[in-house]
Protein backbone atom coordinates (compact mmCIF):
# COMPACT_ATOMS: atom_id res chain seq x y z
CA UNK A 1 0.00 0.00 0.00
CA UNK A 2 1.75 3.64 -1.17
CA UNK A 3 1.56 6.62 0.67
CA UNK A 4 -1.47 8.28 -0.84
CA UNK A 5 -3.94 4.72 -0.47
CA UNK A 6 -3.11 5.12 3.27
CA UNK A 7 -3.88 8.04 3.43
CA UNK A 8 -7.09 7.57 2.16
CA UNK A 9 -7.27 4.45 3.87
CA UNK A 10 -6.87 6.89 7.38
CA UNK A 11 -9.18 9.61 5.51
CA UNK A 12 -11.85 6.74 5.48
CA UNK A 13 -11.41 5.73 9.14
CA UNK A 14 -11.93 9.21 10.23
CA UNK A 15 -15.46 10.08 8.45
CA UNK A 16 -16.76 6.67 9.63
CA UNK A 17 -15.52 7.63 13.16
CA UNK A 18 -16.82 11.05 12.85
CA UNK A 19 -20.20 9.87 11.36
CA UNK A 20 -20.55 7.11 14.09
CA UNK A 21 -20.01 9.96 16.90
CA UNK A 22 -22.46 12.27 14.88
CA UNK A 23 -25.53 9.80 14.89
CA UNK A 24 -24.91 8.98 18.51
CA UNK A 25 -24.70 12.51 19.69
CA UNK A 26 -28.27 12.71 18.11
CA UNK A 27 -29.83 9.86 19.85
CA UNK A 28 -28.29 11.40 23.16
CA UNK A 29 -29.81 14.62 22.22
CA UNK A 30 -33.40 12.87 23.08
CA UNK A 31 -34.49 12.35 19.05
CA UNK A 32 -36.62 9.52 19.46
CA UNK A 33 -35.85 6.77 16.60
CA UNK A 34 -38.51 4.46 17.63
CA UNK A 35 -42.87 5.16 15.88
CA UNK A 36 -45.71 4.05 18.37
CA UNK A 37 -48.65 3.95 16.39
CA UNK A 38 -51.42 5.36 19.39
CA UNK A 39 -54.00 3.27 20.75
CA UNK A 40 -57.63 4.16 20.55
CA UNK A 41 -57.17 6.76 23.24
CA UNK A 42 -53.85 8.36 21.58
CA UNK A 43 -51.88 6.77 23.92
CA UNK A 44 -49.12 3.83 23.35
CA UNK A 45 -49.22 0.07 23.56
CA UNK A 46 -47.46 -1.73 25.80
CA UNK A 47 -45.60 -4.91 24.38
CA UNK A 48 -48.69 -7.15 25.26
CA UNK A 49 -46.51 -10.57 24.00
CA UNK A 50 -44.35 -9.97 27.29
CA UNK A 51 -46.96 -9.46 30.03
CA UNK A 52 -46.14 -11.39 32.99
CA UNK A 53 -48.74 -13.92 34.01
CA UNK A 54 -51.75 -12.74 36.13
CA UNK A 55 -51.20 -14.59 39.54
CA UNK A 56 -53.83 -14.85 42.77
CA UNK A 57 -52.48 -12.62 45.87
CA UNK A 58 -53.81 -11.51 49.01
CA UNK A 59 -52.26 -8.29 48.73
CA UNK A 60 -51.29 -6.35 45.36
CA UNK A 61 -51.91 -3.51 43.17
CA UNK A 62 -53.19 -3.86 39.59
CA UNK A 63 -54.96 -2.48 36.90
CA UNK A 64 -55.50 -2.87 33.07
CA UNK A 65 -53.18 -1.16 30.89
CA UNK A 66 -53.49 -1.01 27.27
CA UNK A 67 -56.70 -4.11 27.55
CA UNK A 68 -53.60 -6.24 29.74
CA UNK A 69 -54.44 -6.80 33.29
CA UNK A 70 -50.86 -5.95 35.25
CA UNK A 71 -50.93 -7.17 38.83
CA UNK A 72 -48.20 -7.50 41.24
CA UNK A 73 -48.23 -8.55 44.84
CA UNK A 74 -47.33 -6.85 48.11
CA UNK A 75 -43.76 -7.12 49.24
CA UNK A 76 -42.30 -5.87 52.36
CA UNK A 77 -38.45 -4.73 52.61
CA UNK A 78 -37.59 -4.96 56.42
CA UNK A 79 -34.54 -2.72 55.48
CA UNK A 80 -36.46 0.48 55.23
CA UNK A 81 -39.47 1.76 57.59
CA UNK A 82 -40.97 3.46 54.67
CA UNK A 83 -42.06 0.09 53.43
CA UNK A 84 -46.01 -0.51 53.10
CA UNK A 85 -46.32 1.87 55.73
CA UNK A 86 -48.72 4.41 57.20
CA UNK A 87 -47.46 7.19 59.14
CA UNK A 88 -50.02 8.53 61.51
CA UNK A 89 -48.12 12.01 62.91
CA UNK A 90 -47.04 12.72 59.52
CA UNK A 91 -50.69 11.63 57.43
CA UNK A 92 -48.55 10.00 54.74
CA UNK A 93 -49.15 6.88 53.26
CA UNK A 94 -46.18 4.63 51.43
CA UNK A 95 -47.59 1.62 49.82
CA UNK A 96 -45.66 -0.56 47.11
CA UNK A 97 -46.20 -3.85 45.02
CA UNK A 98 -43.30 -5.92 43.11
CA UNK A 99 -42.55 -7.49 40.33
CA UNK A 100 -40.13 -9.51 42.01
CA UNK A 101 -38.57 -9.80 45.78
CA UNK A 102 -35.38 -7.93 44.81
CA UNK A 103 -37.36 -4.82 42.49
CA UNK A 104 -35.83 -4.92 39.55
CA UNK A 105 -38.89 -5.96 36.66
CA UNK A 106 -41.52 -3.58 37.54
CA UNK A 107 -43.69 -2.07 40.06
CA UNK A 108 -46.83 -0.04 41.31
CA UNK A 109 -46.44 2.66 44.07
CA UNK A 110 -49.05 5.11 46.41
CA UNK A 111 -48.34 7.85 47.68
CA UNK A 112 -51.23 9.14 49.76
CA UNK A 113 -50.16 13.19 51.43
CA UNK A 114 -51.97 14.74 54.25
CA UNK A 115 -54.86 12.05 54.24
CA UNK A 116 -55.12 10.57 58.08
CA UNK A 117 -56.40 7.11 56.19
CA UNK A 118 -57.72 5.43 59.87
CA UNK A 119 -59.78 8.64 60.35
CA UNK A 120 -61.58 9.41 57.51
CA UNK A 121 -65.31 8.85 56.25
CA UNK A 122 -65.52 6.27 53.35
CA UNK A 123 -65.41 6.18 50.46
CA UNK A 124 -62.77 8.71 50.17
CA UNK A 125 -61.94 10.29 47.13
CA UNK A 126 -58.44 11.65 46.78
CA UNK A 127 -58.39 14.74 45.56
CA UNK A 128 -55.89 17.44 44.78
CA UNK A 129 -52.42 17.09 45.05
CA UNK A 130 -53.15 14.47 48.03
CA UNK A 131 -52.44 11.08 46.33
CA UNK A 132 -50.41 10.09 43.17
CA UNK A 133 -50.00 6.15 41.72
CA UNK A 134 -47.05 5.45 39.83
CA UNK A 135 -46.09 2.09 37.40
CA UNK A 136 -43.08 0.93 35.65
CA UNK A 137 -41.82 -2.19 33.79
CA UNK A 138 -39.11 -1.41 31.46
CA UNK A 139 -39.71 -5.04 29.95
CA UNK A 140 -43.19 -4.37 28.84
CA UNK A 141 -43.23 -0.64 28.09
CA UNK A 142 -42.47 0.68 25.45
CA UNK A 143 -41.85 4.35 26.19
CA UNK A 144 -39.30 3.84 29.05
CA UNK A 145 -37.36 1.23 27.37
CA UNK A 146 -36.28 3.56 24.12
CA UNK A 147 -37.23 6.75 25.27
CA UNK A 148 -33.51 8.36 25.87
CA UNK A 149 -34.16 11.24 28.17
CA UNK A 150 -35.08 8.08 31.05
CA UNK A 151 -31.41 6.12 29.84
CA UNK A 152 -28.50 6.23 31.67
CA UNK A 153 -27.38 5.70 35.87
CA UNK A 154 -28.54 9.29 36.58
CA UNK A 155 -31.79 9.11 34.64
CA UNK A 156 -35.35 6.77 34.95
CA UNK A 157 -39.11 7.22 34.43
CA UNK A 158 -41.85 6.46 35.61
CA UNK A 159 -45.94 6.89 35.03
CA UNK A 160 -48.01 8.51 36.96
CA UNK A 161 -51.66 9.16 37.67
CA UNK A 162 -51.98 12.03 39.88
CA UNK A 163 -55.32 13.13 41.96
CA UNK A 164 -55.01 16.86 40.65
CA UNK A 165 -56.13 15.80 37.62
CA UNK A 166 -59.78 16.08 37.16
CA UNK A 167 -59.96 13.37 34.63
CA UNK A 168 -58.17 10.97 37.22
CA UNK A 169 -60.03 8.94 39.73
CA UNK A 170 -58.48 7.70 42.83
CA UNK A 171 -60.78 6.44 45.57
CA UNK A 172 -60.01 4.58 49.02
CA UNK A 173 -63.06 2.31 49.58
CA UNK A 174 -62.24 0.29 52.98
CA UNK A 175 -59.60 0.43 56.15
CA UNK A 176 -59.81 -1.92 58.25
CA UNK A 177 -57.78 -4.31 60.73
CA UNK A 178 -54.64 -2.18 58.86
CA UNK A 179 -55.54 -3.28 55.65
CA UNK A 180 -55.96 -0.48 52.85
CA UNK A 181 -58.30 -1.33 49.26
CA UNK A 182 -58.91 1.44 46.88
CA UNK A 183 -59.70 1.66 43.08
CA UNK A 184 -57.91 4.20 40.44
CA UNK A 185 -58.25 5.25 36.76
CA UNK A 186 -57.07 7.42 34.37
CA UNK A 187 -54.44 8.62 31.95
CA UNK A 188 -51.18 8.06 33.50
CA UNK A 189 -48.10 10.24 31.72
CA UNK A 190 -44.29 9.82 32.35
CA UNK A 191 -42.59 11.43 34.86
CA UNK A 192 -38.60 11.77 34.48
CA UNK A 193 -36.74 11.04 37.74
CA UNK A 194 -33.39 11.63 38.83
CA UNK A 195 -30.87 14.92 39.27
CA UNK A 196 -33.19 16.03 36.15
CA UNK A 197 -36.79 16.09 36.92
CA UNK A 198 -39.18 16.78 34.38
CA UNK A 199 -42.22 15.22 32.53
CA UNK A 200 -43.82 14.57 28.84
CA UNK A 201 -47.57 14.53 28.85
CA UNK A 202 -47.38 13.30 25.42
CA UNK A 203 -46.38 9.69 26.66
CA UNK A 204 -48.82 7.99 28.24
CA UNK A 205 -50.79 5.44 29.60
CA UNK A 206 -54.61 4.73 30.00
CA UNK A 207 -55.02 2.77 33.27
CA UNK A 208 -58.47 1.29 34.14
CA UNK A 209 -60.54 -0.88 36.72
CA UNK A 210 -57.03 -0.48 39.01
CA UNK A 211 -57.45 -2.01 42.37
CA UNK A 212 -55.27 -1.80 45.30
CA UNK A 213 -55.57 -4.03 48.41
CA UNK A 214 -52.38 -3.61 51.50
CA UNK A 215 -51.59 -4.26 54.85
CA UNK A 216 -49.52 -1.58 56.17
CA UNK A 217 -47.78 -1.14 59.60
CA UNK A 218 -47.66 2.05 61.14
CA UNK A 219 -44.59 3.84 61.66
């Protein structure tokens, strides 16, 4: 090989290199490469071929997402005191439901604010900024999975249905013997967590006939 083929040979190297650093700057920039095509409701489909199998529980969470029931049970970590737990001085509420023992497929969360739940008449709705649900599954969702803005250590999403939204529904039906059921709808969109927190009401979620049924320990 002479002098001027390697250097064309090097010339070559360098725009691939340059064009492979070009394309992935773009992707990082948040340009999403990946078409939905909407549901009925203008929201996006979950991957219903991965749905994990609908299992009986005591306790869980659940609702239908995209026509797929997604229930998961109740699962206590002993390591934290914020754990399926109701906390009477402060009138917060911290209830979960797993995927898995160890959190890492998916989960539902409820957050209940400023609502003393073993003191109030029944049915309650939840209204205002007083209760929010939350859902992720990065192995059936779309969104999450190849959305970039929720990639990387520093970076996740989740969905959310929040009470302040008039078009939301989240009810607590029964307390009793420290056991907590409720039911939920509505359009749940993402919500970006981490040192960036932000939102994109365009991705969402319709979420019907959710139920929730806990035992919680005070704290």
């Amino acid at each position: 090989m002479n002098s001027i083929q390697r250097s064309n040979h090097v010339f070559l190297i360098i725009v691939l290199l340059a064009f492979a650093l070009f394309t992935s700057c773009l992707k990082n920039d948040g340009i999403q490469t990946i078409s939905y095509t909407p549901t009925a409701s203008g929201c996006i489909p979950i991957d219903k071929n991965r749905v994990p199998e609908v299992e009986e529980h005591e306790y869980f969470i659940e609702a239908e997402i995209d026509g797929k029931l997604i229930r998961y049970p109740q699962i206590n970590y002993n390591f934290t005191n914020v754990s399926n737990t109701y906390f009477p001085e402060y009138k917060e509420t911290w209830l979960q439901a797993y995927n898995d023992s160890i959190d890492t497929k998916g989960y539902w969360k409820i957050r209940f604010h400023d609502i003393d739940i073993e003191q109030i008449s029944l049915p309650h709705i939840v209204d205002g900024s007083h209760g929010t649900i939350s859902w992720q599954d990065r192995r059936i969702d779309k969104v999450i999975a190849n959305l970039n803005i929720c990639q990387g250590i520093d970076n996740g999403c989740k969905f959310v249905i929040s009470s302040n939204n008039s078009s939301n529904s989240i009810r607590i039906e029964k307390v009793a013997d420290q056991i907590i059921e409720g039911t939920f709808s509505g359009r749940a969109t993402i919500v970006r967590t981490g040192f960036t927190i932000g939102g994109d009401t365009t991705k969402c979620y319709e979420m019907s006939n959710g139920k929730f049924k806990i035992k919680y320990r005070e704290g």
